[in-house]
Protein backbone atom coordinates (compact mmCIF):
# COMPACT_ATOMS: atom_id res chain seq x y z
CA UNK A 1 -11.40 17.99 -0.17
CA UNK A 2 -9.12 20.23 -1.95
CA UNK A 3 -9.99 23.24 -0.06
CA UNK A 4 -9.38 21.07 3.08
CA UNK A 5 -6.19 19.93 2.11
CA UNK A 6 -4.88 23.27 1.85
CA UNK A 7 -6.08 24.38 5.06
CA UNK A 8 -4.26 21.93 7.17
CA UNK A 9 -1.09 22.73 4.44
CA UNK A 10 -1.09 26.17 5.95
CA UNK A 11 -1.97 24.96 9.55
CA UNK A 12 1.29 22.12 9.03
CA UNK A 13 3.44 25.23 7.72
CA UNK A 14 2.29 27.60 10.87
CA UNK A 15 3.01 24.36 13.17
CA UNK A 16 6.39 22.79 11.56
CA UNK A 17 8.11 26.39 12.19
CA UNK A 18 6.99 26.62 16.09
CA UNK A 19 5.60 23.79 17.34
CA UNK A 20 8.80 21.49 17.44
CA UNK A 21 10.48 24.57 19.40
CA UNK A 22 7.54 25.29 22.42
CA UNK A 23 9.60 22.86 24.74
CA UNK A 24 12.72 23.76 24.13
CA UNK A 25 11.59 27.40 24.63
CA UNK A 26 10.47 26.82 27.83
CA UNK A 27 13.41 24.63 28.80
CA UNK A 28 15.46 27.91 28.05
CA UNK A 29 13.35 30.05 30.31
CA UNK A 30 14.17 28.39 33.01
CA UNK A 31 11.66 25.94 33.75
CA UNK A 32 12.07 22.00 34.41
CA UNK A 33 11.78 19.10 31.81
CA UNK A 34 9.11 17.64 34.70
CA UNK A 35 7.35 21.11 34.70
CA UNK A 36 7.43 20.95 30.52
CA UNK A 37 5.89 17.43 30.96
CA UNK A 38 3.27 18.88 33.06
CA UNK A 39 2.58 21.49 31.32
CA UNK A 40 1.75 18.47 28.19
CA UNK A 41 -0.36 16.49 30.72
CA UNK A 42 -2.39 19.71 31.27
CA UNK A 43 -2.57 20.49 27.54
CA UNK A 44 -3.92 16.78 26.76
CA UNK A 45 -6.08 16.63 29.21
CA UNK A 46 -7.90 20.29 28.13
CA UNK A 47 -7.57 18.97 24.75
CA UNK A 48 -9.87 15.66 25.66
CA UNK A 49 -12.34 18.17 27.44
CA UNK A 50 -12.59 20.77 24.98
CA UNK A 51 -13.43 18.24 22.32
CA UNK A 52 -16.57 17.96 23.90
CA UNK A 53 -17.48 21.28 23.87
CA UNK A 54 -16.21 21.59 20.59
CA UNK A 55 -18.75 19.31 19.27
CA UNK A 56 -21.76 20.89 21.32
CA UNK A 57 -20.60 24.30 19.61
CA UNK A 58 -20.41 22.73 16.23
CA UNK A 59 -24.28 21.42 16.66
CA UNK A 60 -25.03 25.37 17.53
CA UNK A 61 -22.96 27.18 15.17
CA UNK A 62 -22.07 24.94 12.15
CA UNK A 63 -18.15 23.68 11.74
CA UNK A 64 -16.72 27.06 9.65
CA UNK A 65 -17.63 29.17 12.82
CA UNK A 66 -15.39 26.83 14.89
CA UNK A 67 -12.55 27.29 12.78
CA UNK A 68 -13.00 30.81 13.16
CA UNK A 69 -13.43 30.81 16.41
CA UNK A 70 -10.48 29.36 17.20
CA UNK A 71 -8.31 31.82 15.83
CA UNK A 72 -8.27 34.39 18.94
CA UNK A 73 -7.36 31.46 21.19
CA UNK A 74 -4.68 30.37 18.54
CA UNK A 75 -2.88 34.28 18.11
CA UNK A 76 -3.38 35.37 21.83
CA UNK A 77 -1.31 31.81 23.21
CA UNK A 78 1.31 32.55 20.45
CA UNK A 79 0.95 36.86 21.60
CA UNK A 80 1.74 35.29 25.26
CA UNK A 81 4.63 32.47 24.34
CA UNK A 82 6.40 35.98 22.97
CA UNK A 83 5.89 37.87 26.03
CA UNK A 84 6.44 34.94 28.04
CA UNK A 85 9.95 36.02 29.66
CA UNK A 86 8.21 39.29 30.80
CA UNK A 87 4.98 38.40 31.38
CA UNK A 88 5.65 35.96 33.82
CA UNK A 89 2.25 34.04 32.63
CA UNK A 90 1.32 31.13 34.41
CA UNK A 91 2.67 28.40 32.08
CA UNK A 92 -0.29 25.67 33.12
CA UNK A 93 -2.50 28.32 32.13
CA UNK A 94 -1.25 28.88 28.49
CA UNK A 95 -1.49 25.17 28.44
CA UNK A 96 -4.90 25.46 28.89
CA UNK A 97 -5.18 27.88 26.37
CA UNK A 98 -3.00 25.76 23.66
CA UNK A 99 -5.38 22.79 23.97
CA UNK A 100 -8.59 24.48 23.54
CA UNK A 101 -6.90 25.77 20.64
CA UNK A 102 -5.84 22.78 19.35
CA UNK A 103 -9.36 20.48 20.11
CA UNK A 104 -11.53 23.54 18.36
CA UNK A 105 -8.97 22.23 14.91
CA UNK A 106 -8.75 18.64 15.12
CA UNK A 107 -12.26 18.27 16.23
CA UNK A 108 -14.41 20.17 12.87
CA UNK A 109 -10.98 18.35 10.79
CA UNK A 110 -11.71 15.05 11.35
CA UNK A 111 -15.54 15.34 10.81
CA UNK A 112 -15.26 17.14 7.37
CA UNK A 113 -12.61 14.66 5.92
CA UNK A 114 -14.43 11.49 6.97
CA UNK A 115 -17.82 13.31 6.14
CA UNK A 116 -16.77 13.75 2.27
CA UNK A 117 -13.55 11.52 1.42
CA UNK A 118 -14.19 8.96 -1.12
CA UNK A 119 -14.28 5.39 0.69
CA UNK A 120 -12.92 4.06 -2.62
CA UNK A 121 -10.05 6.05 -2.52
CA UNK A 122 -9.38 6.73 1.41
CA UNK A 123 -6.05 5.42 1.57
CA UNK A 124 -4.72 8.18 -0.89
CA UNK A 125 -6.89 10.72 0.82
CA UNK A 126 -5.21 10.07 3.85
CA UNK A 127 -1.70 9.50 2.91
CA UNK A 128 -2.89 13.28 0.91
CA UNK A 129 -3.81 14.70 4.49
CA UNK A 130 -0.52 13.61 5.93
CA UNK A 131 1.77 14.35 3.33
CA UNK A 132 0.16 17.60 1.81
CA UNK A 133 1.57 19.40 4.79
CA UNK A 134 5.16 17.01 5.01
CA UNK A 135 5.26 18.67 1.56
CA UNK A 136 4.71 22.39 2.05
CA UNK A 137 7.10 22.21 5.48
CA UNK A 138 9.97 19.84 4.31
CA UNK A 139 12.55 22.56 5.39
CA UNK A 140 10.63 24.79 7.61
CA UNK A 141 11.78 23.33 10.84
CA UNK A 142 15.43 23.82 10.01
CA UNK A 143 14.30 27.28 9.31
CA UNK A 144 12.58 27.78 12.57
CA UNK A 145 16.06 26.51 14.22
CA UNK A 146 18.36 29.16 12.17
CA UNK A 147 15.57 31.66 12.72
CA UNK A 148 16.11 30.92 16.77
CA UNK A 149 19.97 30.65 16.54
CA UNK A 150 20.18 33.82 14.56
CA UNK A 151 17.60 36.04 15.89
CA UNK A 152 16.28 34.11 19.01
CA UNK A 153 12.86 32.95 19.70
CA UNK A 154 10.62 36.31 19.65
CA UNK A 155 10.72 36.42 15.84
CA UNK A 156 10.18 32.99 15.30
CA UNK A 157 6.87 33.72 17.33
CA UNK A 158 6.47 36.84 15.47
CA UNK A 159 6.30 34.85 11.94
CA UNK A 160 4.23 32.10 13.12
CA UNK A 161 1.49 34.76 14.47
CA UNK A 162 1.64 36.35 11.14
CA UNK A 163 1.58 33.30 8.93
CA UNK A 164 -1.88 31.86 11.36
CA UNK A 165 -3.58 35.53 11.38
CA UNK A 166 -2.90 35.17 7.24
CA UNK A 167 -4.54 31.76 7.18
CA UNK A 168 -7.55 33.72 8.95
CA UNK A 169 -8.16 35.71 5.63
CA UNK A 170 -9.18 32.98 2.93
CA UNK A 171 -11.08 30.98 5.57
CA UNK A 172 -13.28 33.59 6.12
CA UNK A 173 -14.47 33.06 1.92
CA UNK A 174 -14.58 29.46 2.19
CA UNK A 175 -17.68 27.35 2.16
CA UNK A 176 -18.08 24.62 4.44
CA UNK A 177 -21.33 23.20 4.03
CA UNK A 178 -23.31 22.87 7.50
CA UNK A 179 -23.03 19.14 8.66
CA UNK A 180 -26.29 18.02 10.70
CA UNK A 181 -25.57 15.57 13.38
CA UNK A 182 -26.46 14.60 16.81
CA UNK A 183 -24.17 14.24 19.33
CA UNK A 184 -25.02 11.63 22.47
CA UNK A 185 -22.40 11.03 25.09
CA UNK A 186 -23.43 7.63 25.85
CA UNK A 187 -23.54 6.53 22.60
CA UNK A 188 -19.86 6.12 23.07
CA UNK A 189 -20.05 2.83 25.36
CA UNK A 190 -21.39 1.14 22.54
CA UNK A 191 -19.11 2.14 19.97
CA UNK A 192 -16.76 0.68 23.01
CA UNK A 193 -18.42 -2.35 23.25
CA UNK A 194 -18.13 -2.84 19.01
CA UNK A 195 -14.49 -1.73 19.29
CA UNK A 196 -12.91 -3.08 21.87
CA UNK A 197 -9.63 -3.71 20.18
CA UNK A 198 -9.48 -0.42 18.48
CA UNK A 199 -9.85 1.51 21.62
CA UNK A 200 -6.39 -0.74 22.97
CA UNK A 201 -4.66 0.22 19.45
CA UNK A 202 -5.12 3.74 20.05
CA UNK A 203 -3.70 3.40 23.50
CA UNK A 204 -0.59 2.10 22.00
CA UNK A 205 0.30 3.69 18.98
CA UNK A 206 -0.23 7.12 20.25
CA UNK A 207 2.15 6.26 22.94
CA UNK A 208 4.46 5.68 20.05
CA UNK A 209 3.26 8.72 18.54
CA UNK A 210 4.37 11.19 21.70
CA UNK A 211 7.11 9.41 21.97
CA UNK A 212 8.03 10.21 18.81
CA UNK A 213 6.85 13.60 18.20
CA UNK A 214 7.54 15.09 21.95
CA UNK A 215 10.37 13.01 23.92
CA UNK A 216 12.45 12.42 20.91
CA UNK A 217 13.34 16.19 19.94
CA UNK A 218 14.01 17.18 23.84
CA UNK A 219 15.96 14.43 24.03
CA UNK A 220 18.00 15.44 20.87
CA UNK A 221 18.11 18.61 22.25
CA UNK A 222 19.47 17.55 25.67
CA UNK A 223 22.13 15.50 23.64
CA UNK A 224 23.40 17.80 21.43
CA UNK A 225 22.46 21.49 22.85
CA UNK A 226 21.71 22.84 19.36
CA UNK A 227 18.33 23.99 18.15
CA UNK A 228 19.19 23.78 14.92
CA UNK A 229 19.79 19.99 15.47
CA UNK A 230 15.85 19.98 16.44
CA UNK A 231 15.10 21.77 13.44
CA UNK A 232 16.98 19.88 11.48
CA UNK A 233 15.70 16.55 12.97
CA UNK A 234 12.19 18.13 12.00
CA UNK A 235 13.09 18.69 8.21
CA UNK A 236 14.77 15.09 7.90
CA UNK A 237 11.31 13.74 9.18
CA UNK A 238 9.20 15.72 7.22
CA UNK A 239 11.33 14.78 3.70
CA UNK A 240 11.94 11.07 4.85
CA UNK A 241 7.89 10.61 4.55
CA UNK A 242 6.07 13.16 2.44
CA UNK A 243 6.59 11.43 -0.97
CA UNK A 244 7.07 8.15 0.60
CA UNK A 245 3.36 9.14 1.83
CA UNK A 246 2.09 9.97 -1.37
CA UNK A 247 3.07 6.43 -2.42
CA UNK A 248 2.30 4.03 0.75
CA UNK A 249 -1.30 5.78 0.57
CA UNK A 250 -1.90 4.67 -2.99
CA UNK A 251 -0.90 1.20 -2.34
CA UNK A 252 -3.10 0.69 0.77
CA UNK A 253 -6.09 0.70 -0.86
CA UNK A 254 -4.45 -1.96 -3.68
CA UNK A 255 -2.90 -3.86 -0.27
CA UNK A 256 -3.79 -5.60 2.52
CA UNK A 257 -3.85 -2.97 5.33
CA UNK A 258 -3.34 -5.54 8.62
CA UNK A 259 -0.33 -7.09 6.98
CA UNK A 260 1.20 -3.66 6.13
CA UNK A 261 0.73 -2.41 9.90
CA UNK A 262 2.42 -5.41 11.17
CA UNK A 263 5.20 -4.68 8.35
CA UNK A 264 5.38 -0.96 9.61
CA UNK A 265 5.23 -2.08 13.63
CA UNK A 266 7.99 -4.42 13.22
CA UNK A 267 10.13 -1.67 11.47
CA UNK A 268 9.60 0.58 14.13
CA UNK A 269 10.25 -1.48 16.92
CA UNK A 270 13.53 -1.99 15.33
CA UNK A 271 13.86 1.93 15.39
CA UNK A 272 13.42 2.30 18.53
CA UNK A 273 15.77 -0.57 19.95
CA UNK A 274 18.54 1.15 17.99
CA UNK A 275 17.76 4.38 19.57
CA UNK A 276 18.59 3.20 22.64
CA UNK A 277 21.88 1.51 21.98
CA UNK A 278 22.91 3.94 19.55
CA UNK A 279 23.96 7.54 19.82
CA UNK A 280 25.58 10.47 18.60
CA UNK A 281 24.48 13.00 15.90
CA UNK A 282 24.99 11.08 12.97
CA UNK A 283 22.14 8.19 14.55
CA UNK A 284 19.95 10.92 15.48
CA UNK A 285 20.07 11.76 12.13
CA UNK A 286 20.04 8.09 10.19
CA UNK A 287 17.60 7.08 13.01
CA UNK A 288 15.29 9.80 12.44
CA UNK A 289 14.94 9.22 8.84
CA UNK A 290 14.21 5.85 9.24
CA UNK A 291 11.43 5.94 11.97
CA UNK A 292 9.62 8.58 9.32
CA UNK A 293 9.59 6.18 6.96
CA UNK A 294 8.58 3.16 9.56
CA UNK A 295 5.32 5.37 10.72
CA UNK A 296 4.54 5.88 6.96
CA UNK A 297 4.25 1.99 6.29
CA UNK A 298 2.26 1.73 9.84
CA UNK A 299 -0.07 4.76 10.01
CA UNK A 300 -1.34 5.02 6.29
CA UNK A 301 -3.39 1.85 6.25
CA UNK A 302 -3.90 2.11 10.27
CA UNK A 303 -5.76 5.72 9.63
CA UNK A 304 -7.03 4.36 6.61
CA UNK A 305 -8.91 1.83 8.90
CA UNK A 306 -9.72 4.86 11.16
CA UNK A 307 -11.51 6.43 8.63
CA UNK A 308 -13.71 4.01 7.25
CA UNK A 309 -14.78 3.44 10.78
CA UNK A 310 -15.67 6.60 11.17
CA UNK A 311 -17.75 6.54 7.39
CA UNK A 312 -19.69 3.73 9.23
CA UNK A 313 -20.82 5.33 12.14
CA UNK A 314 -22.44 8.78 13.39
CA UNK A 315 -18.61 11.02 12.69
CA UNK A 316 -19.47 13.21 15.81
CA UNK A 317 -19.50 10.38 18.10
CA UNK A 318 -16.82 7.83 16.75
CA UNK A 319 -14.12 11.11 16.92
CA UNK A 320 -15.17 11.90 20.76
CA UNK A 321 -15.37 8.53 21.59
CA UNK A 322 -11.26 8.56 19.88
CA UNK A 323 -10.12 11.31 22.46
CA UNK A 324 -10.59 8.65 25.30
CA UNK A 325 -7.71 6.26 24.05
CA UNK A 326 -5.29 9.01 22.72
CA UNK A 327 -5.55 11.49 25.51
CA UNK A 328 -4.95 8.48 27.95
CA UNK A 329 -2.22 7.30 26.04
CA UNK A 330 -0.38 10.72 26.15
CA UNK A 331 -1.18 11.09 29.82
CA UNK A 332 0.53 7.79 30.31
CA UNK A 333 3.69 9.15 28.53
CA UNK A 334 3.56 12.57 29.96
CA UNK A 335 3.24 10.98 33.65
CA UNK A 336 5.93 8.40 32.71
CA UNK A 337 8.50 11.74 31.47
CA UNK A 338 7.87 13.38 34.74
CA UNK A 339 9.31 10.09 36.88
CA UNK A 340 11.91 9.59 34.21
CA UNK A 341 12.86 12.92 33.10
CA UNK A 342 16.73 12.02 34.43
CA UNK A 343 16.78 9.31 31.95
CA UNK A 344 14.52 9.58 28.91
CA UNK A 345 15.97 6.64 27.15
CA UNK A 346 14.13 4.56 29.57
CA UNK A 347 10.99 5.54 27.85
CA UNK A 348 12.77 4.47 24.26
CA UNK A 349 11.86 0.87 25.01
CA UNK A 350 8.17 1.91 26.02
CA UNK A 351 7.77 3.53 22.60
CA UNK A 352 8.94 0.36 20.84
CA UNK A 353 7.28 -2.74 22.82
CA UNK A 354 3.50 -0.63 22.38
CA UNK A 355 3.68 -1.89 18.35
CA UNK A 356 3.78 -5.97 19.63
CA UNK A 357 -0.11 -5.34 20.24
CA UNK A 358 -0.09 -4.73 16.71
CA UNK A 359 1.89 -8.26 15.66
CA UNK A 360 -0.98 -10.15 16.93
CA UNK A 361 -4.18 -9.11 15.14
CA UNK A 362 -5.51 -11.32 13.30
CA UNK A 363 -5.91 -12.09 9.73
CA UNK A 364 -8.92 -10.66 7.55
CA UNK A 365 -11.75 -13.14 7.02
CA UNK A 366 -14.87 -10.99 6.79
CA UNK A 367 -13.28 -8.42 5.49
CA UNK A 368 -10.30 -6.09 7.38
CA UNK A 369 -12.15 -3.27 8.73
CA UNK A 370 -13.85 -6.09 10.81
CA UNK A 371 -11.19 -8.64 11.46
CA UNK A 372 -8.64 -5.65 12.42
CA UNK A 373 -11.13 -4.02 15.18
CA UNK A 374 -14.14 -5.37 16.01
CA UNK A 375 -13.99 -7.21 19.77
C-alpha cells in the first residue's frame, strides 16, 4: 500500500501541473469550446473501451507490465500536445491516445488497492489515496499557471514529460505481486442486477464530478482570461481538502457513511446554487474552497462504500462493470457542454440537482454497504 500510494503521489504531481491546463491549451490554439467538449466525449468513450482491453492484457501479462506499458502512450500524447501548433495532429486522435493512456492507470489502480487495503481501515486508506497526492501538489497548479504565463505552454509540457519519464525509473524495481483473476463480460449483468442503485449513484455523482473538475476551470477561465486564475483555482482545491481528507477518512470508518454522504450532498448542492448566482473572482475563489471541502465530506465514505464492494466481489469485474455508469455520466455532460457551450452556467444547476438522488437512500438496517446499494 505504501508503494502504491506513492505511485499515484507522483502520477497526482505529473497531472496537477498539466492536466488542469489541456483545455485551455487547446482553447488558445484556436479550436472551439464544442470541439474541446468533443474531443472529452471521444476521450471517455476510449477510456470505457480500453478498460476492457486493459483487463484482458492484465490476465496475459500480470498488472506491473500494464503500468509499464502505458508509459509510451503517456510521453508520446504529452511529445504531441508540445508539437501540437506545428504538427497540426488530429486533435480526436490524441484523444484517443489520452484515454488509452489513462484506462491502462486507473484500471491495474483500482484492482491493487481494493485487492490489499485493509477492510478495517478502508476509509483512511481511501481518504490516504485521495489526499496523498492533494498533499504532494497543493501548489503545483499555480505553478503550472506562472510556468504558462511566464514561459508559455511548451515548457510546461516539457516538465510534465520529464517528471512521468522519471516516474518510469523506480517502477521498473517495484514488485507488484501477480493477481490471478478471471475476467467474464457477462458477469457484469448480475453485479447489475445486485446493484441497481449503485449503478444510478455513479451516474450522478460523476456528473458532479466533470462538472467540477472539467466545466468549472474553463468556465473560470472564460470569466477571468487568466491562467493563473486556473492554476490558482487548482491549488485552492487541492489545500481546501488534502488534510481535511486525512481527517474525514479517519472518521468514516468511526461514522455512519449514508448519513455523511447526505451531509456532504446537501453541502454541495448549496455550492453549486451559489455558483450560479454569484460571480466575480473573489466567489470563484471562496466558492472553490468550499466545494473541495463539500466533495471531501461526500466522496470519502461514498468510495469507502465503493471499495468494500469491490472486496466482496471478483475486483476485475466489479471495476469494468464501474466504467458503464461513469463513462455515461461524462458523456451526458460532455454532450450537454457541446449544446450549451454559449452558456455554461446552465449546466451549474445540473451539477447540483444530481446529489438529491443521494438525499433519499435509505437508512442502514442490515448493515450500510447493503442498505446504501443493493436494489
Amino acid at each position: 500500500m505504501k508503494k502504491l500510494h506513492v505511485m499515484n503521489a507522483v502520477e497526482g504531481l505529473g497531472w496537477s501541473l498539466v492536466g488542469i491546463f489541456i483545455p485551455i491549451y487547446l482553447l488558445g490554439l484556436g479550436y472551439s469550446l464544442r470541439q474541446v467538449f468533443a474531443y472529452y466525449l471521444i476521450q471517455n468513450t476510449v477510456i470505457a473501451l480500453a478498460f476492457f482491453g486493459a483487463m484482458f492484457l492484465m490476465q496475459k501479462t500480470g498488472i506491473k507490465k500494464i503500468f509499464v506499458l502505458r508509459f509510451p502512450l503517456l510521453l508520446s500524447f504529452l511529445a504531441i500536445l508540445y508539437y501540437l501548433p506545428s504538427l497540426r495532429f488530429p486533435v480526436y486522435l490524441l484523444a484517443v491516445i489520452d484515454g488509452c493512456q489513462a484506462a491502462m492507470y486507473w484500471t491495474p489502480l483500482h484492482i491493487l488497492f481494493s485487492r490489499f487495503v485493509d477492510k478495517d481501515e478502508i476509509g483512511a486508506s481511501t481518504g490516504k489515496l485521495f489526499a496523498i497526492p492533494q498533499l504532494a501538489t497543493m501548489v503545483s497548479p499555480l505553478i503550472g499557471g506562472l510556468i504558462v504565463a511566464s514561459f508559455g505552454f511548451k515548457a510546461l509540457f516539457l516538465i510534465s514529460i520529464i517528471l512521468f519519464a522519471a516516474d518510469l525509473i523506480p517502477l521498473l524495481y517495484m514488485t507488484i505481486p501477480r493477481i490471478a483473476f478471471d475476467f467474464e463480460p457477462g458477469e457484469g449483468m448480475a453485479l447489475f442486477k445486485k446493484y441497481k442503485k449503485y449503478f444510478y449513484s455513479e451516474i450522478a455523482n460523476n456528473i458532479g464530478e466533470e462538472v467540477e473538475g472539467i466545466i468549472w476551470p474553463i468556465f473560470v477561465y472564460l470569466s477571468l482570461v487568466s491562467v493563473v486564475s486556473v492554476g490558482l483555482v487548482g491549488t485552492l482545491l487541492a489545500a481546501s481538502t488534502s488534510l481535511f481528507t486525512l481527517f474525514i477518512g479517519r472518521l468514516a470508518d468511526r461514522k455512519e457513511k449514508v448519513r455523511m454522504i447526505k451531509t456532504g450532498a446537501i453541502f454541495i448542492m448549496a455550492v453549486w446554487a451559489l455558483r450560479y448566482i454569484f460571480g466575480g473572482a473573489a466567489a470563484f475563489y471562496i466558492l472553490t474552497v468550499s466545494s473541495g471541502m463539500a466533495f471531501v465530506v461526500f466522496s470519502i465514505p461514498y468510495y469507502s462504500l465503493f471499495y468494500s464492494m469491490a472486496k466482496k466481489e471478483k475486483s476485475a469485474v466489479f471495476f469494468a462493470f464501474r466504467e458503464i455508469p461513469v463513462n455515461l455520466a461524462r458523456l451526458i455532460v460532455f454532450g450537454l457542454g457541446i449544446l450549451c457551450a454559449p452558456n455554461l452556467k446552465l449546466l451549474f444547476p445540473l451539477a447540483g440537482a444530481v446529489y438529491i438522488f443521494f438525499l433519499f437512500w435509505q437508512k442502514p438496517k442490515a448493515g450500510i454497504l447493503r442498505s446504501a446499494f443493493d436494489r
